[in-house]
N, C-alpha and C. Protein backbone atom coordinates (compact mmCIF):
# COMPACT_ATOMS: atom_id res chain seq x y z
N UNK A 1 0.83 -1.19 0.00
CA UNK A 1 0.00 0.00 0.00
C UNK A 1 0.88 1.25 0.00
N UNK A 2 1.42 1.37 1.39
CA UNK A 2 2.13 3.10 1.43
C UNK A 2 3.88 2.31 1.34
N UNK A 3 4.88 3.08 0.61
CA UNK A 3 6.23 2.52 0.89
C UNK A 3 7.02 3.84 1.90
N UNK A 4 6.28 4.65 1.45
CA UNK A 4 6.98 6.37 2.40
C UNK A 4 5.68 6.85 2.98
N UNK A 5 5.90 7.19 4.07
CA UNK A 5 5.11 7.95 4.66
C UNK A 5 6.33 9.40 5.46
N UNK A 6 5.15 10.70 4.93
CA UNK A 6 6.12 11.53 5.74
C UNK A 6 5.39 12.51 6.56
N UNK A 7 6.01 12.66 7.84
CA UNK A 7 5.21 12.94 8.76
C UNK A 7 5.82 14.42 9.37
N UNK A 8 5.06 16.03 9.09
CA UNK A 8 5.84 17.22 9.59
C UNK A 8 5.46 17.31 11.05
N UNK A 9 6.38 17.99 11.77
CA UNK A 9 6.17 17.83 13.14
C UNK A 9 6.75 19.70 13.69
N UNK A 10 5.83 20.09 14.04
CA UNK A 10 6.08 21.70 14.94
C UNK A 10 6.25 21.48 16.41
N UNK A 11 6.20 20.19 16.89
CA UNK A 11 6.27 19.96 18.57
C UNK A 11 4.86 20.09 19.16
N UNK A 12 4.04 20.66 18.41
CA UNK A 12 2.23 20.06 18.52
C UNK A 12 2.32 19.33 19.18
N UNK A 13 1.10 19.41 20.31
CA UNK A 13 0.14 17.92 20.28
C UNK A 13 -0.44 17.09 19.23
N UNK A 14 -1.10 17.86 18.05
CA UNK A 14 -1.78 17.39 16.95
C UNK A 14 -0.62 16.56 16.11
N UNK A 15 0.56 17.14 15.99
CA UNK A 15 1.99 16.62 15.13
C UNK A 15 2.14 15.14 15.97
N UNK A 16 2.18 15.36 17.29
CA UNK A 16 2.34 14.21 17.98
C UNK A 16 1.56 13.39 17.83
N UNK A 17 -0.03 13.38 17.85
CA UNK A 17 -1.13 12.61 17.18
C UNK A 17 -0.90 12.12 16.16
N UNK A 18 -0.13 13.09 14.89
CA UNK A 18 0.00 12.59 13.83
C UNK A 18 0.98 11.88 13.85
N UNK A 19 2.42 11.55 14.40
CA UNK A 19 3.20 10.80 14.12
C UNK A 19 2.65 9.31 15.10
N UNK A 20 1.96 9.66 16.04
CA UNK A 20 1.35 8.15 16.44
C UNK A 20 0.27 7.39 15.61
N UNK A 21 -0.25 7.85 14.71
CA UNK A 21 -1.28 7.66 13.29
C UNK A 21 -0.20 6.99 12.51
N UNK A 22 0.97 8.05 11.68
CA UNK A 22 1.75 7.25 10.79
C UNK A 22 2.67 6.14 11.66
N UNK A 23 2.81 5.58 12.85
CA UNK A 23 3.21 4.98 13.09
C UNK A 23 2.56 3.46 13.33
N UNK A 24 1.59 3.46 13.50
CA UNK A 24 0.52 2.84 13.36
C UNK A 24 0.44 2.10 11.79
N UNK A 25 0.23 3.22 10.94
CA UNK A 25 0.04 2.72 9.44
C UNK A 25 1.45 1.97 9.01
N UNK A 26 2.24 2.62 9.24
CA UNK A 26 3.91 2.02 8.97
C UNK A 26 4.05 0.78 9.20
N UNK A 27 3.42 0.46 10.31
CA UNK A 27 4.06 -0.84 11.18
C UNK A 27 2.96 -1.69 10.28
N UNK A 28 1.59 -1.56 10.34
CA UNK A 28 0.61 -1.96 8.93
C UNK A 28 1.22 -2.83 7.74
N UNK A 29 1.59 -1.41 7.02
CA UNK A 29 2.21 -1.34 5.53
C UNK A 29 3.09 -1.20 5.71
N UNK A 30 4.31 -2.17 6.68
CA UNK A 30 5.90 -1.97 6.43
C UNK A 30 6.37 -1.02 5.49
N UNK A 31 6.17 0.58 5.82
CA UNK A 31 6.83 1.04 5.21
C UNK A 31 8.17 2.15 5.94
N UNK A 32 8.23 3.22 5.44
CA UNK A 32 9.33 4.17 5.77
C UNK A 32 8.58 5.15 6.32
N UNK A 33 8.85 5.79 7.82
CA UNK A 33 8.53 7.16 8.09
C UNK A 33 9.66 8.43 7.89
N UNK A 34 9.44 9.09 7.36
CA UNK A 34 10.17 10.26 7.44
C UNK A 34 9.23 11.39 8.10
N UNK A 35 10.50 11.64 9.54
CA UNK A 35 9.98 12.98 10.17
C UNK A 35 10.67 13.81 9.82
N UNK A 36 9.96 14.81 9.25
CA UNK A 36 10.49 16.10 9.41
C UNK A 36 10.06 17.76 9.65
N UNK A 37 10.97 18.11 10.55
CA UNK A 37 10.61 19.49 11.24
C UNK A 37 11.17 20.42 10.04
N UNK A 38 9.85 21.59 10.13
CA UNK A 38 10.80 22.67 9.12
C UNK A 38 10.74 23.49 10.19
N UNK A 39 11.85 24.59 10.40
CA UNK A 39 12.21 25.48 10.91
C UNK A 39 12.01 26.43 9.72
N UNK A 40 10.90 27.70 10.22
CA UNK A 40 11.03 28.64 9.61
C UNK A 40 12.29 29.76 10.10
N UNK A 41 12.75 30.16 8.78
CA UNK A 41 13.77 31.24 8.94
C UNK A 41 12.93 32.10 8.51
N UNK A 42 13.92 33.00 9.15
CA UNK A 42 13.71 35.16 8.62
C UNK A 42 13.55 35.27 7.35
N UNK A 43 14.18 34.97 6.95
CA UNK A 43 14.74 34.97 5.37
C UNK A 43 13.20 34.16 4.35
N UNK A 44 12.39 33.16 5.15
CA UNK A 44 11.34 32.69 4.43
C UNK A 44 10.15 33.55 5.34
N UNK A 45 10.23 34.38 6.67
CA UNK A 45 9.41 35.15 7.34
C UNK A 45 9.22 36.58 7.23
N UNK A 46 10.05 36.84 6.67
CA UNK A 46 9.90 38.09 6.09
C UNK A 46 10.69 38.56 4.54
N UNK A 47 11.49 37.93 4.21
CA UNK A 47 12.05 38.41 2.65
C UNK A 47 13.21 38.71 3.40
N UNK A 48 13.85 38.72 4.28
CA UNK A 48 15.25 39.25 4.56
C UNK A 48 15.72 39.04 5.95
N UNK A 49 17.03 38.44 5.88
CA UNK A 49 17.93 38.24 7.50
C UNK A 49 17.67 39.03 8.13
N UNK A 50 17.11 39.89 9.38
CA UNK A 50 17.41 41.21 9.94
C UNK A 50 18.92 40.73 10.99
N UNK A 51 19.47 41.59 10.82
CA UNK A 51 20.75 41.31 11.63
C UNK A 51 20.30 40.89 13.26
N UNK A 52 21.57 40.14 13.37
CA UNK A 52 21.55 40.25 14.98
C UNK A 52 20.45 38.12 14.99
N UNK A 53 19.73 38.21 13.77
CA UNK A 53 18.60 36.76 13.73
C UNK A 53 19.98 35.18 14.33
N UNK A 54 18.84 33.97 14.46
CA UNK A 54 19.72 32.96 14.72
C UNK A 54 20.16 32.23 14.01
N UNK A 55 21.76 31.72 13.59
CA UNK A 55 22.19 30.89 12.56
C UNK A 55 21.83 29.78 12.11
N UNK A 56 21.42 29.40 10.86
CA UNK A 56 21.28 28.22 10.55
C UNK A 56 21.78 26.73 11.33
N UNK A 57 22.47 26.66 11.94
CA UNK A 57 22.85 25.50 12.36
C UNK A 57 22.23 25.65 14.09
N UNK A 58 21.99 26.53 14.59
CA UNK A 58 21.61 26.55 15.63
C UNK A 58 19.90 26.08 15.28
N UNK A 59 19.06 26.38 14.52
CA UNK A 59 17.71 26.45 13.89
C UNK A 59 17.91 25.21 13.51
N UNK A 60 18.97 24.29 12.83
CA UNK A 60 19.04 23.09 13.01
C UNK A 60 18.75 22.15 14.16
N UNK A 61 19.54 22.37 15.01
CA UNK A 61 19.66 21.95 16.50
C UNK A 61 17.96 21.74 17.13
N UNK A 62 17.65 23.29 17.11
CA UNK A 62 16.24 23.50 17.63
C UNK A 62 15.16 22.49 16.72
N UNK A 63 15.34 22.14 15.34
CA UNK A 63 14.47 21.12 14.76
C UNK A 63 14.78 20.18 15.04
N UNK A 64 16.11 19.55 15.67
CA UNK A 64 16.22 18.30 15.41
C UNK A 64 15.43 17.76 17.12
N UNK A 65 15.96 18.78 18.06
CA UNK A 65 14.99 18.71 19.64
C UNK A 65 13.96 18.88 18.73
N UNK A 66 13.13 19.32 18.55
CA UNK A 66 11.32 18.94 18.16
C UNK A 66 11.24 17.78 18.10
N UNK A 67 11.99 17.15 17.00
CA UNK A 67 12.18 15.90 16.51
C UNK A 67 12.17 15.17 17.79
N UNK A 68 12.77 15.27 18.63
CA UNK A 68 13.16 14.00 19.66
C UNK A 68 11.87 14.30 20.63
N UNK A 69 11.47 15.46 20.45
CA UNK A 69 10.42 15.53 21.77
C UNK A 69 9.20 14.98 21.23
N UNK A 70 9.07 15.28 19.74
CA UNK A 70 7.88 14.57 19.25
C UNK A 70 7.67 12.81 19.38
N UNK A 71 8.84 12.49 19.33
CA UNK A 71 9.10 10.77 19.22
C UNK A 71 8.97 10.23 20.81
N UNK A 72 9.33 10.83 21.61
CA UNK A 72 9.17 10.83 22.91
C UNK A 72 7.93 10.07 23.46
N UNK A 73 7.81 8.30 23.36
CA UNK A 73 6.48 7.86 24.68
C UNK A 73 6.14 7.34 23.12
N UNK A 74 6.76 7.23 21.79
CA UNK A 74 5.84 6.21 20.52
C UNK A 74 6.67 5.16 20.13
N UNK A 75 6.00 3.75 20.60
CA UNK A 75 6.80 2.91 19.96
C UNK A 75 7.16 2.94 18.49
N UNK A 76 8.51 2.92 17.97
CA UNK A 76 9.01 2.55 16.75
C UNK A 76 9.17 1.17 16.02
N UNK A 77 9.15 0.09 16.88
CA UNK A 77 9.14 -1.29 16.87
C UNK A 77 9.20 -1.59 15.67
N UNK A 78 10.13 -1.92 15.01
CA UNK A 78 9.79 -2.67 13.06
C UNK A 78 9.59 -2.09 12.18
N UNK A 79 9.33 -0.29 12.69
CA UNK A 79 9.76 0.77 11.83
C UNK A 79 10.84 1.40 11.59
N UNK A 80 11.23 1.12 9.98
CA UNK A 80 12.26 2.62 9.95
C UNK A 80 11.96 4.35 9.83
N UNK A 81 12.78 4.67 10.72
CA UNK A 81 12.38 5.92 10.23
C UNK A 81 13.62 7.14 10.19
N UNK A 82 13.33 8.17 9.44
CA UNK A 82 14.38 8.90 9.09
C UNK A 82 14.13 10.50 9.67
N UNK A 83 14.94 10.86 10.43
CA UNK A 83 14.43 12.28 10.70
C UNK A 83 15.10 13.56 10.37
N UNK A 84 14.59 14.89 9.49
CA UNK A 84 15.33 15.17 8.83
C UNK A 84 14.57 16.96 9.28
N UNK A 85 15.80 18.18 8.92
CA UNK A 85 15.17 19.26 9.79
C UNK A 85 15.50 19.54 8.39
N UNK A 86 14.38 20.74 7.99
CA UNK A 86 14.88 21.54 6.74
C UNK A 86 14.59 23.26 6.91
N UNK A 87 14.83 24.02 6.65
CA UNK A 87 14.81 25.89 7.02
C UNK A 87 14.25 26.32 5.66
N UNK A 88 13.05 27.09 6.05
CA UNK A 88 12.65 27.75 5.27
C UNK A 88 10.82 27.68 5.49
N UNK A 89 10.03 27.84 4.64
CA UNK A 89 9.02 28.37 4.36
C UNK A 89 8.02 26.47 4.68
N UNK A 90 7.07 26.25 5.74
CA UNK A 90 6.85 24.93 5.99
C UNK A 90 6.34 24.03 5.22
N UNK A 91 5.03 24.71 4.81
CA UNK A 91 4.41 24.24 3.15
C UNK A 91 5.25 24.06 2.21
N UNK A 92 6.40 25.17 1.79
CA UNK A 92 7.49 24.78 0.72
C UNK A 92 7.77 23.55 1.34
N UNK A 93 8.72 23.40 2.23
CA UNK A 93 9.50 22.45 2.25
C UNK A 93 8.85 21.12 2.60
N UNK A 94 7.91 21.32 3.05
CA UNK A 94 6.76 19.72 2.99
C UNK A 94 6.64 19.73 1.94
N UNK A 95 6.34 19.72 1.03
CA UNK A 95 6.20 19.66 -0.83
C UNK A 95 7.24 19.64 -0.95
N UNK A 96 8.57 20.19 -0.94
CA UNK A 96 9.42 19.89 -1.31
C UNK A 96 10.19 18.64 -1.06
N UNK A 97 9.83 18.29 0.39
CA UNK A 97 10.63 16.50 0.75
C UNK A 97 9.35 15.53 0.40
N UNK A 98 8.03 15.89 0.33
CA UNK A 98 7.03 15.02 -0.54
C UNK A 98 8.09 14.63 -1.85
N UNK A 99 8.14 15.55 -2.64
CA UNK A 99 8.16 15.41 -4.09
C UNK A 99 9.70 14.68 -4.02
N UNK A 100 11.22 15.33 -3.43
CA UNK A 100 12.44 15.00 -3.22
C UNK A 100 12.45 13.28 -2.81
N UNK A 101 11.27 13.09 -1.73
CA UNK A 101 11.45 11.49 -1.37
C UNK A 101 10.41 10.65 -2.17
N UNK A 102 9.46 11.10 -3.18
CA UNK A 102 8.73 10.76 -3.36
C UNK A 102 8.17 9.17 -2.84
N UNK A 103 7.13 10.68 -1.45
CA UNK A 103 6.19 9.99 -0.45
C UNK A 103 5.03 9.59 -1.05
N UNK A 104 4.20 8.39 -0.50
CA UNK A 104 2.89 8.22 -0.89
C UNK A 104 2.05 8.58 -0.11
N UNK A 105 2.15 9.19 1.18
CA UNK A 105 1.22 9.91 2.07
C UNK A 105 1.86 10.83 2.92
N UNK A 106 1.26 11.82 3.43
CA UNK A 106 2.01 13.17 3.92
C UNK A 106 0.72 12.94 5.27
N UNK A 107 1.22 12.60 6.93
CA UNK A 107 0.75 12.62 7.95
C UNK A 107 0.68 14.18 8.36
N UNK A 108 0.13 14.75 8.69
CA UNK A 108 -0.32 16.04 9.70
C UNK A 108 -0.94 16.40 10.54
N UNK A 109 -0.83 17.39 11.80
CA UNK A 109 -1.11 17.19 12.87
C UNK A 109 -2.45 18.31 11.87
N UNK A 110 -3.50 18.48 12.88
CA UNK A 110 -4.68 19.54 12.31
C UNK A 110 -4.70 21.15 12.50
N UNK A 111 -3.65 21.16 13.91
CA UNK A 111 -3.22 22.32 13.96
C UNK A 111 -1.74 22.54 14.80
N UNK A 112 -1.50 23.31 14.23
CA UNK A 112 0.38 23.33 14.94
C UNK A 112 -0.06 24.62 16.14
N UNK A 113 1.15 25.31 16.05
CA UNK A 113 1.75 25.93 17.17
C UNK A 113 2.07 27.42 16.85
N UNK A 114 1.33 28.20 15.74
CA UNK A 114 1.61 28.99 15.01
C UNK A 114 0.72 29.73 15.49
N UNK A 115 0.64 31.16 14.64
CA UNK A 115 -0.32 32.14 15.15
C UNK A 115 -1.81 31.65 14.86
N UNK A 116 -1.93 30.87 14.66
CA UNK A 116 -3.70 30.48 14.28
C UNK A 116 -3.88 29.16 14.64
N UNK A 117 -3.63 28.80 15.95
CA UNK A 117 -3.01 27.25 16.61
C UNK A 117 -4.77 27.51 16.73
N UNK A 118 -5.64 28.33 17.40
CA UNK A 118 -6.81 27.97 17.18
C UNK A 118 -7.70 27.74 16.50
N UNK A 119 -7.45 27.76 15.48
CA UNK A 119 -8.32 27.49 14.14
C UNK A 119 -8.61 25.91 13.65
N UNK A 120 -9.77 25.83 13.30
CA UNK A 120 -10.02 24.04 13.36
C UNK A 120 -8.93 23.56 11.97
N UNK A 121 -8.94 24.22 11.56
CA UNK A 121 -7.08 23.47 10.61
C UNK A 121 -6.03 24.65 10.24
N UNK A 122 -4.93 23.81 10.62
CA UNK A 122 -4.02 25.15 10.82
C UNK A 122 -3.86 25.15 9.31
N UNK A 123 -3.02 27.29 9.29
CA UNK A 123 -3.02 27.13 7.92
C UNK A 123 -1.46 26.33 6.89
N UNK A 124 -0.69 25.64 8.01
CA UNK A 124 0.27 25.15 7.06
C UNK A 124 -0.40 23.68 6.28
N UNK A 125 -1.00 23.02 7.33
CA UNK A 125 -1.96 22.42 7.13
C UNK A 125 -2.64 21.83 5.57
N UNK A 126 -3.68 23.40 5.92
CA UNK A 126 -4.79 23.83 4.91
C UNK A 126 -3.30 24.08 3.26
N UNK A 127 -2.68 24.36 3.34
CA UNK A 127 -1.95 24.68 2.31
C UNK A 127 -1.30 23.49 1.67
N UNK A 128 -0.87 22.51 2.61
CA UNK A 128 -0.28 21.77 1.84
C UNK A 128 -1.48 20.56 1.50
N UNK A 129 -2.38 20.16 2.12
CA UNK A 129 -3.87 19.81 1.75
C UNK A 129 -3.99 19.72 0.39
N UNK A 130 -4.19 21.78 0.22
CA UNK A 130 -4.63 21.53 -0.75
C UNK A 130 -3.87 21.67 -2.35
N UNK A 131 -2.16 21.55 -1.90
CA UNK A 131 -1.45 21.47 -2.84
C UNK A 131 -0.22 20.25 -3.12
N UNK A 132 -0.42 19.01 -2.27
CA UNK A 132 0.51 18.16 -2.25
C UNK A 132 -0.11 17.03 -3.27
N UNK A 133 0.75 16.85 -4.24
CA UNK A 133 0.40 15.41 -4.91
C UNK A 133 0.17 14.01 -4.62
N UNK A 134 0.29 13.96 -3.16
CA UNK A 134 -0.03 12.69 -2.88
C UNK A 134 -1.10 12.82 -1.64
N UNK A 135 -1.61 11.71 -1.61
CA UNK A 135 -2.66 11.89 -0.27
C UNK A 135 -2.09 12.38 0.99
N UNK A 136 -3.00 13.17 1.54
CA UNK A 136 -2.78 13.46 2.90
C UNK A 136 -3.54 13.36 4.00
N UNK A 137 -3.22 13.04 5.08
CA UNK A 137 -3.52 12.52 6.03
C UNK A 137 -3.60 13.62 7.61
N UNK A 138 -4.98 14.22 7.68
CA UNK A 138 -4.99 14.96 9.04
C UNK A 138 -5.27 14.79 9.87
N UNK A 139 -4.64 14.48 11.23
CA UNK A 139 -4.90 14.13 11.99
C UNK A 139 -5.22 15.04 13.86
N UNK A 140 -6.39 14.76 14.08
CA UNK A 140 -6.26 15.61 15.60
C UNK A 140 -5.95 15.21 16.74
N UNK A 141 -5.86 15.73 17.42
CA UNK A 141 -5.32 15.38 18.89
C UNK A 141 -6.41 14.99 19.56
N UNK A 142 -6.57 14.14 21.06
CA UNK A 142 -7.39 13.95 21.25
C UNK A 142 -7.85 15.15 21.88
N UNK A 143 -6.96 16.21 22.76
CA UNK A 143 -7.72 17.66 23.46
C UNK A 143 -8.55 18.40 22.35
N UNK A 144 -8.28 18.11 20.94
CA UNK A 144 -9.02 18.70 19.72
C UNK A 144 -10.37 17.85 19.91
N UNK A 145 -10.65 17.41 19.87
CA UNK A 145 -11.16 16.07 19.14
C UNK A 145 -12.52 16.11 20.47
N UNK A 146 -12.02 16.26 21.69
CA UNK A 146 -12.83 16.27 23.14
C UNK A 146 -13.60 17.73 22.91
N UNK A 147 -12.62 18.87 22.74
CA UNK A 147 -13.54 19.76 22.33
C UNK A 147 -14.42 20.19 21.81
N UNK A 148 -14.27 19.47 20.73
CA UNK A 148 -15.31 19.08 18.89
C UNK A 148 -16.30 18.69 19.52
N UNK A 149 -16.31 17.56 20.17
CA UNK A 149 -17.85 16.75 20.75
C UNK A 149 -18.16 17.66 21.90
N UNK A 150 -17.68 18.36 22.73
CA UNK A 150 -18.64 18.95 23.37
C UNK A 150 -18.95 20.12 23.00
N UNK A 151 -18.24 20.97 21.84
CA UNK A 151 -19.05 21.91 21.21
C UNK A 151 -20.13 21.43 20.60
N UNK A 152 -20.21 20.22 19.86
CA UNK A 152 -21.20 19.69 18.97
C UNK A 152 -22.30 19.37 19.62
N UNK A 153 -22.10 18.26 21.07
CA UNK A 153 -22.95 18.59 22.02
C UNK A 153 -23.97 19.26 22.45
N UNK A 154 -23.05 20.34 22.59
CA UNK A 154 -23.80 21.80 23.37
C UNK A 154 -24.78 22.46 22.51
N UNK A 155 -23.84 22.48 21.01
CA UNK A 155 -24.94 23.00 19.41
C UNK A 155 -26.53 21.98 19.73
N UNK A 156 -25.61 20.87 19.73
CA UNK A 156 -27.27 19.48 19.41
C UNK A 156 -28.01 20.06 20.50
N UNK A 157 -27.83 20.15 21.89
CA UNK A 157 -28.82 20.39 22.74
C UNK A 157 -29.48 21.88 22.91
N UNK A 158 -28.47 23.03 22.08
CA UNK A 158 -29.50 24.35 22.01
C UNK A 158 -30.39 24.09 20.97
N UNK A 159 -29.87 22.90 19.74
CA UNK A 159 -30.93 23.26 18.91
C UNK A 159 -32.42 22.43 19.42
N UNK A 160 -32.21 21.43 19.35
CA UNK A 160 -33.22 20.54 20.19
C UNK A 160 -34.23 21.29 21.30
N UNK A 161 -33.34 22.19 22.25
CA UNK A 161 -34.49 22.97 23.26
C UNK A 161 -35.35 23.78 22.54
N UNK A 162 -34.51 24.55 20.84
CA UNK A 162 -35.73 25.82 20.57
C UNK A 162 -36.73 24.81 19.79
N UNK A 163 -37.16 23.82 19.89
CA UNK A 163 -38.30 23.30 19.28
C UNK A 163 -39.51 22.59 20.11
């Protein structure tokens, strides 16, 4: 079925959901996980270094800790997996190691850690959704997921009382 699966990770809860999903499917469909954290730079956050910003290899470092904190408490058992930090713009570079490893499914958490962490799908998300060539896979957390039903809940039982 899947031979790559690749899974982006911001240090989310939802990312963490999602890499316990593709880990799950992996072990399934013996295939390959690739994690990878993108670290946004200056340079993809605004059009330009402002002096004084943090070096590439340090922004390395800081993705590759995501990396370990995300893996942190998920069995790997009979999976390989590869974990890989890349700098720049997150959607680019998820499309870009989609297409570079050519993955057959792209795992995602539903919302990261960004300025719109509240929104029912984040927008790195929503972007690569709706521009990656291979299937993708969104996944929520369960604190998402608990919320959903008791908003939905609460909707079912106001509507139900006005009748």
């Amino acid at each position: 079925m899947f031979k790559k699966i690749l899974v982006g990770t911001d240090g989310s809860q939802s990312s963490k959901a999602a890499l316990t999903k593709a880990a799950d499917i992996a072990r399934a469909s013996h295939c390959e996980i690739i994690l990878l954290n993108v670290t946004l730079t200056s340079e993809a956050h605004w059009g330009y270094a402002p002096f004084g910003m943090i070096d590439d290899d340090k922004l390395r470092e800081i993705g590759q800790k995501i990396i370990d904190e995300t893996m942190e408490g998920i069995d790997f058992t009979d999976i390989e997996l590869t974990k890989k930090v890349r700098l720049g713009s997150p959607e680019l570079e998820i499309l870009a190691e989609s297409s570079d490893e050519d993955v057959d499914l792209i795992v995602m958490g539903s919302k990261g850690i960004g300025l719109f962490a509240g929104t029912m799908l984040g927008s790195v998300s929503e972007r690569v959704l709706k521009t990656a060539l291979c299937p993708v896979l969104i996944v929520k957390d369960a604190n998402s997921l608990e919320k959903l039903r008791a908003h939905s809940v609460e909707e079912y039982e106001k509507h139900i009382n006005k009748k």
